[in-house]
PDB file of N, CA and C in Angstrom:
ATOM      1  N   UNK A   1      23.684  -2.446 -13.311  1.00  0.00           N
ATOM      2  CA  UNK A   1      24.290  -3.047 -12.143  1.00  0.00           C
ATOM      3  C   UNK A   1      23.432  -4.225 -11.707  1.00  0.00           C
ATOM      4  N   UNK A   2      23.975  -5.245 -11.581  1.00  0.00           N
ATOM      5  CA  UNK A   2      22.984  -6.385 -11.571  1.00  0.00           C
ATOM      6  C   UNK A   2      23.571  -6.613  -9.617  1.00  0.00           C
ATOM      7  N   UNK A   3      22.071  -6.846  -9.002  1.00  0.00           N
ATOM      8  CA  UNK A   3      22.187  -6.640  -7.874  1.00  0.00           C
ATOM      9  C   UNK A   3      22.058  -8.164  -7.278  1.00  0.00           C
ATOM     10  N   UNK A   4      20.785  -9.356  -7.425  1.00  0.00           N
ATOM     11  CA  UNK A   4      21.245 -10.073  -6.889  1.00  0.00           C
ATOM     12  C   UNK A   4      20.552 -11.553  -7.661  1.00  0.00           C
ATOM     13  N   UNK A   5      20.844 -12.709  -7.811  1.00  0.00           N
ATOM     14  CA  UNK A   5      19.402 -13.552  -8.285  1.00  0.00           C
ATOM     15  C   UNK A   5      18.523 -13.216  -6.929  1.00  0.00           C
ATOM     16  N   UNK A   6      17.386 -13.198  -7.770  1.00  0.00           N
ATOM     17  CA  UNK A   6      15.799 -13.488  -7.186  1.00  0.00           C
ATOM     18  C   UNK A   6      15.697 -15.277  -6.299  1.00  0.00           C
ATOM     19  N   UNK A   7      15.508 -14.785  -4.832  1.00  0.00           N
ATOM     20  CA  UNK A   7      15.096 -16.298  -4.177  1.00  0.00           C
ATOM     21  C   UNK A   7      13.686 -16.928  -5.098  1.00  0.00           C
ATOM     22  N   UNK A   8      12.880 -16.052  -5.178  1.00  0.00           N
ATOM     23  CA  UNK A   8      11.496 -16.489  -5.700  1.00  0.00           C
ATOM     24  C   UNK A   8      11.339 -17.240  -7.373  1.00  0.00           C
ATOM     25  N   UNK A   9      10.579 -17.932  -7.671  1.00  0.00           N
ATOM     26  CA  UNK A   9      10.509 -19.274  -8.411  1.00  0.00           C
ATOM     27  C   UNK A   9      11.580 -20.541  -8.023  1.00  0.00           C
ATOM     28  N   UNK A  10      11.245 -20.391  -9.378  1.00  0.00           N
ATOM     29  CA  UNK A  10      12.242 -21.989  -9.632  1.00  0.00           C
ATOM     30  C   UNK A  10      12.824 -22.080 -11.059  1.00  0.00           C
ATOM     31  N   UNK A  11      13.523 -20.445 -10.965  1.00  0.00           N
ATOM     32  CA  UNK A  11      14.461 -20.565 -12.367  1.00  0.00           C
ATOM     33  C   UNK A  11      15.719 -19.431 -11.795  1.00  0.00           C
ATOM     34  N   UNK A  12      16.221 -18.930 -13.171  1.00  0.00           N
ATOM     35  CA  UNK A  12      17.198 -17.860 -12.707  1.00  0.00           C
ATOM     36  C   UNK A  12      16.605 -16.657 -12.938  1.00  0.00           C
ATOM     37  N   UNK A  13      16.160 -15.469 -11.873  1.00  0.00           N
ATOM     38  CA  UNK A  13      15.991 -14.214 -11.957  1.00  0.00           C
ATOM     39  C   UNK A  13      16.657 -13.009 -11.282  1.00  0.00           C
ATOM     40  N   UNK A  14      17.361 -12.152 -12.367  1.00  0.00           N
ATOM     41  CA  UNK A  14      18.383 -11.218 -11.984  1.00  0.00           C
ATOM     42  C   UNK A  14      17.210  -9.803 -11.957  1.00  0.00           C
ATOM     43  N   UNK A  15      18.116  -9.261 -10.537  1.00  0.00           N
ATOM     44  CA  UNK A  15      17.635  -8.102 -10.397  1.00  0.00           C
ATOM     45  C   UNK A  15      18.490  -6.870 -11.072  1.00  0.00           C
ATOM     46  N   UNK A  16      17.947  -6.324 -11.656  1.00  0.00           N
ATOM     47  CA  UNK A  16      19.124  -5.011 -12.146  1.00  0.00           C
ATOM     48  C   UNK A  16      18.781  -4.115 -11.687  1.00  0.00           C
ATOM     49  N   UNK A  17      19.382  -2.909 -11.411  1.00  0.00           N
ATOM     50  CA  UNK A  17      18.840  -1.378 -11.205  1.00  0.00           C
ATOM     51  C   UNK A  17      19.388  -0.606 -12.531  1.00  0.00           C
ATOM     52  N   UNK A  18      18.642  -0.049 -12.751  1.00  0.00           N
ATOM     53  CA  UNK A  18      19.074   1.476 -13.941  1.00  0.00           C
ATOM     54  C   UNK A  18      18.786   2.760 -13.591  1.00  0.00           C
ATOM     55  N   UNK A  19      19.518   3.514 -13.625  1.00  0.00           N
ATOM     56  CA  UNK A  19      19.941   4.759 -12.712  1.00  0.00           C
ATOM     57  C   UNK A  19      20.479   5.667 -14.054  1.00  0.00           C
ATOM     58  N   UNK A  20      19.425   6.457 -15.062  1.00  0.00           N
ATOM     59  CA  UNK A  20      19.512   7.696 -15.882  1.00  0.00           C
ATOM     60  C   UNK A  20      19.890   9.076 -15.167  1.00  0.00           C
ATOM     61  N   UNK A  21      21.120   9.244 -14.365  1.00  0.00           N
ATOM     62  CA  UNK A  21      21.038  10.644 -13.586  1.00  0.00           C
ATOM     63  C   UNK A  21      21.729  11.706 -14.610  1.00  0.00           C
ATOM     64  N   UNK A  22      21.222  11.674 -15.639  1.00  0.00           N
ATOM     65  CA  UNK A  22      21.068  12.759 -16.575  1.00  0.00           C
ATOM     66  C   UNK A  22      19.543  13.007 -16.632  1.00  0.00           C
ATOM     67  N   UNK A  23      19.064  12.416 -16.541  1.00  0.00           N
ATOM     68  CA  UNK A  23      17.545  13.052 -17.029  1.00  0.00           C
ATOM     69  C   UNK A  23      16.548  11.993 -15.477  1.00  0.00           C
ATOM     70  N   UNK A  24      17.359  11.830 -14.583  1.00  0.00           N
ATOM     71  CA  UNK A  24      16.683  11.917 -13.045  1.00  0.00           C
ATOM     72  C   UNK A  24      15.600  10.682 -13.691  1.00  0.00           C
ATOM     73  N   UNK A  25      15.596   9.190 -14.317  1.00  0.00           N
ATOM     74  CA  UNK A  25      14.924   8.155 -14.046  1.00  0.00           C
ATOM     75  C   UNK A  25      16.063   6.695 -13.495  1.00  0.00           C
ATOM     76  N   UNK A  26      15.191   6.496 -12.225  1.00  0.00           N
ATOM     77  CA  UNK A  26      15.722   5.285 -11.768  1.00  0.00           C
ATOM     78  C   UNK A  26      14.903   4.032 -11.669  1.00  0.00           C
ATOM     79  N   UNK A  27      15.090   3.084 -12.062  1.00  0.00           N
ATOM     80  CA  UNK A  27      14.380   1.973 -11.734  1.00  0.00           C
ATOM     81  C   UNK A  27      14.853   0.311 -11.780  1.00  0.00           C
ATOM     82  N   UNK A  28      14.398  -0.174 -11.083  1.00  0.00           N
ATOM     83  CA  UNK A  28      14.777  -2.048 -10.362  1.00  0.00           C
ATOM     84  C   UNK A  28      13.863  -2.919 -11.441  1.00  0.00           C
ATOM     85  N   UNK A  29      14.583  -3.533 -11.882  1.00  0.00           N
ATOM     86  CA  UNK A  29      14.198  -4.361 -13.177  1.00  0.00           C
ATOM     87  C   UNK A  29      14.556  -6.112 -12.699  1.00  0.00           C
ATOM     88  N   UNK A  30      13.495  -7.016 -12.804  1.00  0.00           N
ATOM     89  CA  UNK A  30      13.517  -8.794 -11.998  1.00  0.00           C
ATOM     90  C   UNK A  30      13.493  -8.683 -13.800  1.00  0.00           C
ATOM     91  N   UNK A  31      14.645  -9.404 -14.744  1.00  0.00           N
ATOM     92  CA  UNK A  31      14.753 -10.425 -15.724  1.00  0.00           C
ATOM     93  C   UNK A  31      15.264 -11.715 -15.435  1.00  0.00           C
ATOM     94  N   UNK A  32      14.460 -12.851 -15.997  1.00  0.00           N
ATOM     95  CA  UNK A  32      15.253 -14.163 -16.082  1.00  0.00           C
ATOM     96  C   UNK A  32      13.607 -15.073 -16.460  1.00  0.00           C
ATOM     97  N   UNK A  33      14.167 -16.260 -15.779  1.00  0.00           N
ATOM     98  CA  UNK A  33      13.077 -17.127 -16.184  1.00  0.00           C
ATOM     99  C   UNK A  33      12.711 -18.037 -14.780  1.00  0.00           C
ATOM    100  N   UNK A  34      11.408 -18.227 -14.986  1.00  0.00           N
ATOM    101  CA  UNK A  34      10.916 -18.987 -13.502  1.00  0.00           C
ATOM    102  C   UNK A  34      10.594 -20.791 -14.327  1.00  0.00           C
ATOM    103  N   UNK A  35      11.302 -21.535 -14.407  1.00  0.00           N
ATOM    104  CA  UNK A  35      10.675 -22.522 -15.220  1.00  0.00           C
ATOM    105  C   UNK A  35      10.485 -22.337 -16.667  1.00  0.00           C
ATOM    106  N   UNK A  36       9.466 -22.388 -17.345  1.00  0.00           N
ATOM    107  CA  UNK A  36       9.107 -22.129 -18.973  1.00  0.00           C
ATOM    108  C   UNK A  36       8.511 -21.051 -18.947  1.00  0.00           C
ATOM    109  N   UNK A  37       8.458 -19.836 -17.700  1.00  0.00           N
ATOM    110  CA  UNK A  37       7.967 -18.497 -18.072  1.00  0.00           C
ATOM    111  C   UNK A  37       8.713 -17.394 -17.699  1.00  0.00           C
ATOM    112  N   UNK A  38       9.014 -16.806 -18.965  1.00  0.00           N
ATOM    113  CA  UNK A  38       9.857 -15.526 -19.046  1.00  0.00           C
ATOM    114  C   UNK A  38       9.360 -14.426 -17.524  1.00  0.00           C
ATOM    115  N   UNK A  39      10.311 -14.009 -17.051  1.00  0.00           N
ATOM    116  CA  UNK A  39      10.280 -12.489 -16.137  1.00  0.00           C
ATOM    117  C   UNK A  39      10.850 -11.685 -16.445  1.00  0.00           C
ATOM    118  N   UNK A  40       9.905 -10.470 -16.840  1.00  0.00           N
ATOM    119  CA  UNK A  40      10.594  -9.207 -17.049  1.00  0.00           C
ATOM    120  C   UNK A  40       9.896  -7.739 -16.635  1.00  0.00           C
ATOM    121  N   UNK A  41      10.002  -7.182 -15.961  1.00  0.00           N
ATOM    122  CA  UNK A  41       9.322  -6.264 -15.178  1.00  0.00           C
ATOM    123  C   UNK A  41       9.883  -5.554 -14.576  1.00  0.00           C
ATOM    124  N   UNK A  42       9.580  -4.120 -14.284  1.00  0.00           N
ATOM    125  CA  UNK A  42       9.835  -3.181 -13.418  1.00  0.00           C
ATOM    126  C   UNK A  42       9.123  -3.380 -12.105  1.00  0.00           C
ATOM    127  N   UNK A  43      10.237  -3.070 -11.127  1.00  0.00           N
ATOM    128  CA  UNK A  43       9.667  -3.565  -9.716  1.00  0.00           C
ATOM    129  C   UNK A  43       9.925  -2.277  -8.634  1.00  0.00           C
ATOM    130  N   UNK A  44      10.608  -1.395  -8.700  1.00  0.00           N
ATOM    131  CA  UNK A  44      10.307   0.080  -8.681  1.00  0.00           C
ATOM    132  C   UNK A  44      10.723   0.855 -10.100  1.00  0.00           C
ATOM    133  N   UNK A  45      10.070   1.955  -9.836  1.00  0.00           N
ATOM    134  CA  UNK A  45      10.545   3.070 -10.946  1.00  0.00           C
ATOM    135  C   UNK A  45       9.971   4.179 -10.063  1.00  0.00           C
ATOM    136  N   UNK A  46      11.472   5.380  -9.926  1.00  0.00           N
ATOM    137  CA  UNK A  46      10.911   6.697  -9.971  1.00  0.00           C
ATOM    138  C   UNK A  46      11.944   8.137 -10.877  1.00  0.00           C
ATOM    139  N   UNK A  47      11.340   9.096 -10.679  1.00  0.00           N
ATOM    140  CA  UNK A  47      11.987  10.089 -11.339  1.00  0.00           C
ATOM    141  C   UNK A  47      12.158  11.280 -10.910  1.00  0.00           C
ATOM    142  N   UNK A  48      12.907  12.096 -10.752  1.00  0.00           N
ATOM    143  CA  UNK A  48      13.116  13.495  -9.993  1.00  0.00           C
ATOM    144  C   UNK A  48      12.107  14.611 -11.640  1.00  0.00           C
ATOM    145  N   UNK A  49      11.307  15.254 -11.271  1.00  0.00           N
ATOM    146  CA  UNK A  49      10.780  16.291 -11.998  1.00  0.00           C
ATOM    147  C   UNK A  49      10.641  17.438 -11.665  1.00  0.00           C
ATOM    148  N   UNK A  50      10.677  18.676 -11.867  1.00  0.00           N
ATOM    149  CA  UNK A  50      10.816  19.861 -11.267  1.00  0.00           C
ATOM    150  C   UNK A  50      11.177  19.810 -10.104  1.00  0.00           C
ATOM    151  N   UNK A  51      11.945  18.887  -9.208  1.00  0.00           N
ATOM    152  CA  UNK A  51      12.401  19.116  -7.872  1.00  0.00           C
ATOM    153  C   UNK A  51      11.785  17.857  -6.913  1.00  0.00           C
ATOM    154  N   UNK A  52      10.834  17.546  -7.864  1.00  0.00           N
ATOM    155  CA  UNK A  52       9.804  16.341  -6.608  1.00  0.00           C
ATOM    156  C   UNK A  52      10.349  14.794  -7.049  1.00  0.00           C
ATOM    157  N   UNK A  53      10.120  14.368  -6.168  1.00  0.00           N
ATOM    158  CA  UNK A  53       9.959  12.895  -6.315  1.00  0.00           C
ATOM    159  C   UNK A  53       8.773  12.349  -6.779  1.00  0.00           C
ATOM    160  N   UNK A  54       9.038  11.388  -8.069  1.00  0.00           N
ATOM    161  CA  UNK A  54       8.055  10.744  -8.136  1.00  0.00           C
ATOM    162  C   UNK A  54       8.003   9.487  -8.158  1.00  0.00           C
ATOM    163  N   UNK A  55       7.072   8.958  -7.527  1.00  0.00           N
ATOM    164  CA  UNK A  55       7.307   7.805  -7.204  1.00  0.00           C
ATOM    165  C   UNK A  55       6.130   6.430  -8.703  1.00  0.00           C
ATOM    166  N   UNK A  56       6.501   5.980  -9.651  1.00  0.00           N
ATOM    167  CA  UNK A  56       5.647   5.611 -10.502  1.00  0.00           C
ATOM    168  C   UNK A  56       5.265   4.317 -10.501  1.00  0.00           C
ATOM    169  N   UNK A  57       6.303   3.224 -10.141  1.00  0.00           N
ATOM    170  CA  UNK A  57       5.406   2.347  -9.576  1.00  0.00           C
ATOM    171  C   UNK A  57       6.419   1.798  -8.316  1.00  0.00           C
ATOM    172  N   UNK A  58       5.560   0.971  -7.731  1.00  0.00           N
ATOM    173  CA  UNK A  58       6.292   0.240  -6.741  1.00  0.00           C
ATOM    174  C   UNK A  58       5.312  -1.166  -6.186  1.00  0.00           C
ATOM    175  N   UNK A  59       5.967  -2.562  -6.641  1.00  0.00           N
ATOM    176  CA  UNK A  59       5.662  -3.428  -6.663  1.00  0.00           C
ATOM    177  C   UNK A  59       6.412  -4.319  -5.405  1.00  0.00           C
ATOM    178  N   UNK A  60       6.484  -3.532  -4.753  1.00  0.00           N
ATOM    179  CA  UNK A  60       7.433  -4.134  -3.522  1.00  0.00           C
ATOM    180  C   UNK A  60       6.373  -3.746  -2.155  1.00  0.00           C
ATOM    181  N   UNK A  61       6.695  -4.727  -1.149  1.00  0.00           N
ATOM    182  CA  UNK A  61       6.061  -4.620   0.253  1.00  0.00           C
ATOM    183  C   UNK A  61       6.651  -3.110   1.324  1.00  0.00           C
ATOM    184  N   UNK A  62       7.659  -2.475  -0.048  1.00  0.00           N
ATOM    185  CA  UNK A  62       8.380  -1.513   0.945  1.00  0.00           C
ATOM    186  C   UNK A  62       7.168   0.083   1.264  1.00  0.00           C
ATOM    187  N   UNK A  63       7.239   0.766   2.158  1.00  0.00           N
ATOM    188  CA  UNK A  63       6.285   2.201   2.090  1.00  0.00           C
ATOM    189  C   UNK A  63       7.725   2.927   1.511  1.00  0.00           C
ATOM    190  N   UNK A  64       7.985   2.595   0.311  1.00  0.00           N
ATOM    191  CA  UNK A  64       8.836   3.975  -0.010  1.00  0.00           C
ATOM    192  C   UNK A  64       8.652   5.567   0.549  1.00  0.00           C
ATOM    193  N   UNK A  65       7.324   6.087   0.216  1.00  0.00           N
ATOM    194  CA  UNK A  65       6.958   7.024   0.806  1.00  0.00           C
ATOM    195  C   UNK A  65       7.294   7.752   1.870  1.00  0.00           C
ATOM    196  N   UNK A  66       6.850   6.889   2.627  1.00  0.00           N
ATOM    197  CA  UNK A  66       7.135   6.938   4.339  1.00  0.00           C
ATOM    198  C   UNK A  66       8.227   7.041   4.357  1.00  0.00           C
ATOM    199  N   UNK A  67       9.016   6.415   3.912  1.00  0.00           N
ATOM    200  CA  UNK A  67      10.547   6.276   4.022  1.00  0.00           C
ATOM    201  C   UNK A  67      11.352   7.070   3.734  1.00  0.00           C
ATOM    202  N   UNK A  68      11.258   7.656   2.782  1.00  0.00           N
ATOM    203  CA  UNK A  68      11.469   8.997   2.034  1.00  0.00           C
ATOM    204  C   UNK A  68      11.300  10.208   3.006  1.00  0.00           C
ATOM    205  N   UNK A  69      10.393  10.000   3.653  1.00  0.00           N
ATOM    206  CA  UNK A  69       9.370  10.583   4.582  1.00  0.00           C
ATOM    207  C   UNK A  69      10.986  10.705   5.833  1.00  0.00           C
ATOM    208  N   UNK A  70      10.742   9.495   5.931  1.00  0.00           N
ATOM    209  CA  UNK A  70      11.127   9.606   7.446  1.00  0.00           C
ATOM    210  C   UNK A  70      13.085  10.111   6.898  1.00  0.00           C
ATOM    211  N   UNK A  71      13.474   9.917   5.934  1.00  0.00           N
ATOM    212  CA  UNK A  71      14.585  10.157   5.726  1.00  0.00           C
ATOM    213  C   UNK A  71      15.290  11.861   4.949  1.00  0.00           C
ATOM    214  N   UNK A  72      13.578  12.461   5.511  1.00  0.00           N
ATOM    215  CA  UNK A  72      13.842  13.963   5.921  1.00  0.00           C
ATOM    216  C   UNK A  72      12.963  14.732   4.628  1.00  0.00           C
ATOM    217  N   UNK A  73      12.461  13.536   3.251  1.00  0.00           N
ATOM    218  CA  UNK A  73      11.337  14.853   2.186  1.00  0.00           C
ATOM    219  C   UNK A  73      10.774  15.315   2.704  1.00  0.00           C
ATOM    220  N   UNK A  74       9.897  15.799   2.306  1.00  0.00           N
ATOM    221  CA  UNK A  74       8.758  16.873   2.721  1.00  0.00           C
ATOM    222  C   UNK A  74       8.087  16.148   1.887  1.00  0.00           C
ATOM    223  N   UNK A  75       6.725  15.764   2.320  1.00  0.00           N
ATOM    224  CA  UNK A  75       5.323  14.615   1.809  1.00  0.00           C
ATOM    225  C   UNK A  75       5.197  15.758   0.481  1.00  0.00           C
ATOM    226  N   UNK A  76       5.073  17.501   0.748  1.00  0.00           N
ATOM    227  CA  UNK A  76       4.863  17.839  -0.943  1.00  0.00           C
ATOM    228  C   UNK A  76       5.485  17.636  -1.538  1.00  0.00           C
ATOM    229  N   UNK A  77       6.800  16.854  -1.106  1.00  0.00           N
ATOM    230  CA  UNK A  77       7.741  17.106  -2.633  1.00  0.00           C
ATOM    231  C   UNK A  77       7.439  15.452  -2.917  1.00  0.00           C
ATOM    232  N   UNK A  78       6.908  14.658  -2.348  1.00  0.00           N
ATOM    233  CA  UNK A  78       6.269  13.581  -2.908  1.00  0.00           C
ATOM    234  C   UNK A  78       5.041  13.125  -3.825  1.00  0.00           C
ATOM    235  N   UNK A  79       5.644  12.728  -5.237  1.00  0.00           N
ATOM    236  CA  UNK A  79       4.036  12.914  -5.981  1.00  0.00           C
ATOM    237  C   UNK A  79       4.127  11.120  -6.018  1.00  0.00           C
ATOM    238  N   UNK A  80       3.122  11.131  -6.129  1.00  0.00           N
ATOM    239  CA  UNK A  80       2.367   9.105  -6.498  1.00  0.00           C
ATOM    240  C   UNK A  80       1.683   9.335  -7.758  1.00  0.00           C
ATOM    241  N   UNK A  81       2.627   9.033  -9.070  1.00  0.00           N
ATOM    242  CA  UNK A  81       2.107   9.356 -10.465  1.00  0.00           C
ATOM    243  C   UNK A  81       1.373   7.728 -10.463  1.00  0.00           C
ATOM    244  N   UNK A  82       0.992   6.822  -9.476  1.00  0.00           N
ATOM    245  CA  UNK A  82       0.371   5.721  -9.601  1.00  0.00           C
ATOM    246  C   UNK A  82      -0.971   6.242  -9.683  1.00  0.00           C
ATOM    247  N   UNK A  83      -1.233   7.102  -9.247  1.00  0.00           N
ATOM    248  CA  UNK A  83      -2.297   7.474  -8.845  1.00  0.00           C
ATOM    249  C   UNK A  83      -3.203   8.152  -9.634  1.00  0.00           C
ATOM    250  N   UNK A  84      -4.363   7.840 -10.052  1.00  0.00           N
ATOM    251  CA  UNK A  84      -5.432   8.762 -11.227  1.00  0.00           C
ATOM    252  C   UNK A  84      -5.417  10.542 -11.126  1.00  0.00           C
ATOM    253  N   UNK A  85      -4.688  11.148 -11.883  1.00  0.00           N
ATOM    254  CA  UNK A  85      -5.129  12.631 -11.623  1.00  0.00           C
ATOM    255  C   UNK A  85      -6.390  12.983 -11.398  1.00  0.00           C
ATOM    256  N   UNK A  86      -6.666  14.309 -10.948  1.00  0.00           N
ATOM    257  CA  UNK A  86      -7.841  14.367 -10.332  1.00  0.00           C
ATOM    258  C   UNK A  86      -8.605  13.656  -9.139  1.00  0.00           C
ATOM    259  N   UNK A  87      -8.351  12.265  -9.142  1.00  0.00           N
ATOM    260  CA  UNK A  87      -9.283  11.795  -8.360  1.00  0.00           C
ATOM    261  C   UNK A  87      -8.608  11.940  -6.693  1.00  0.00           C
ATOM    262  N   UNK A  88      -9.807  12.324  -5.720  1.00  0.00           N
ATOM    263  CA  UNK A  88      -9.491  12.799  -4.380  1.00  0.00           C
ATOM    264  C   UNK A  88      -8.270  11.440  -3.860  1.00  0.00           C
ATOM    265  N   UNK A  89      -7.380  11.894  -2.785  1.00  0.00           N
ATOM    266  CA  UNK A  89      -6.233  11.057  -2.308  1.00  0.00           C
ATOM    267  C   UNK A  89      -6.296  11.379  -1.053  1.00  0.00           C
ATOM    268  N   UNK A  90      -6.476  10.114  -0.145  1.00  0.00           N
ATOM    269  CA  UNK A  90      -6.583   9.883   1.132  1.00  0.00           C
ATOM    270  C   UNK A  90      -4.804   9.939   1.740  1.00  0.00           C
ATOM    271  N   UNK A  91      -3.922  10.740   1.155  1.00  0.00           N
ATOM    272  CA  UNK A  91      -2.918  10.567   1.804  1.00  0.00           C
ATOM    273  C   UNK A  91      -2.608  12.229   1.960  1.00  0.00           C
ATOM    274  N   UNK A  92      -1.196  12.892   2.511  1.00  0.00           N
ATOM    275  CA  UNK A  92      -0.638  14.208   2.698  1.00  0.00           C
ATOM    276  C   UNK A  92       0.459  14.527   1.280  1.00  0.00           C
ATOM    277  N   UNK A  93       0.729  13.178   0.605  1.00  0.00           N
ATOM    278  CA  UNK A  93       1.171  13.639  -0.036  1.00  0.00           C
ATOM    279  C   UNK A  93       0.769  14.284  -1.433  1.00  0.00           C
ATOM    280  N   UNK A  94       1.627  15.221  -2.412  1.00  0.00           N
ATOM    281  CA  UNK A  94       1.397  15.954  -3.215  1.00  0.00           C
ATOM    282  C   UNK A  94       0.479  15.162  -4.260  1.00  0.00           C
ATOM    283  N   UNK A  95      -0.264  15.892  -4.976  1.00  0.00           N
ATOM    284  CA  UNK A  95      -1.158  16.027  -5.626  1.00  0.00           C
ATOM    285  C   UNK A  95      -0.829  16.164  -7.147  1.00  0.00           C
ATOM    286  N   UNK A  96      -1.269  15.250  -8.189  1.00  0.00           N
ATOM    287  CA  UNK A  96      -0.777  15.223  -9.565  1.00  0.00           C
ATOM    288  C   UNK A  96      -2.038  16.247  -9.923  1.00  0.00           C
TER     289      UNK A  96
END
């Protein structure tokens, strides 16, 4: 589903979303070109796994989290697979 051109550069960049709800991966994809340099990147990605949200990356100014948050999850069912396993996390949410 191609959602909108990108205001940012000075070429053509389409936003797509891809939405696997067979196997629970979604993610926002910027392709096109800014001038003479290719764009192609994931700009969110997450995935439903045993029940949780995960959130894997997010390259946007948005607090998905929070948002998620405020739109009724529960912070455990929030995991941040951005995040190094093991290493201590200054936030409430769940733990990889």
């Amino acid at each position: 589903m191609l959602l909108s051109p990108s205001p940012m550069g000075h070429g053509s960049i389409d936003c797509y979303t891809i939405f696997d709800t067979k196997q629970d991966h979604y993610q926002v994809m910027n392709v096109g070109w800014d001038r003479h340099w290719r764009v192609y990147g994931c700009v969110l990605h997450f995935d439903i796994k045993k029940g949780k949200i995960w959130i894997e990356q997010n390259m946007t100014e948005m607090r998905v989290a929070q948002e998620l948050v405020e739109r009724g999850v529960a912070k455990e069912d929030i995991m941040l697979g951005f995040q190094t396993p093991g290493m201590p996390t200054y936030t409430d949410y769940a733990i990889i």
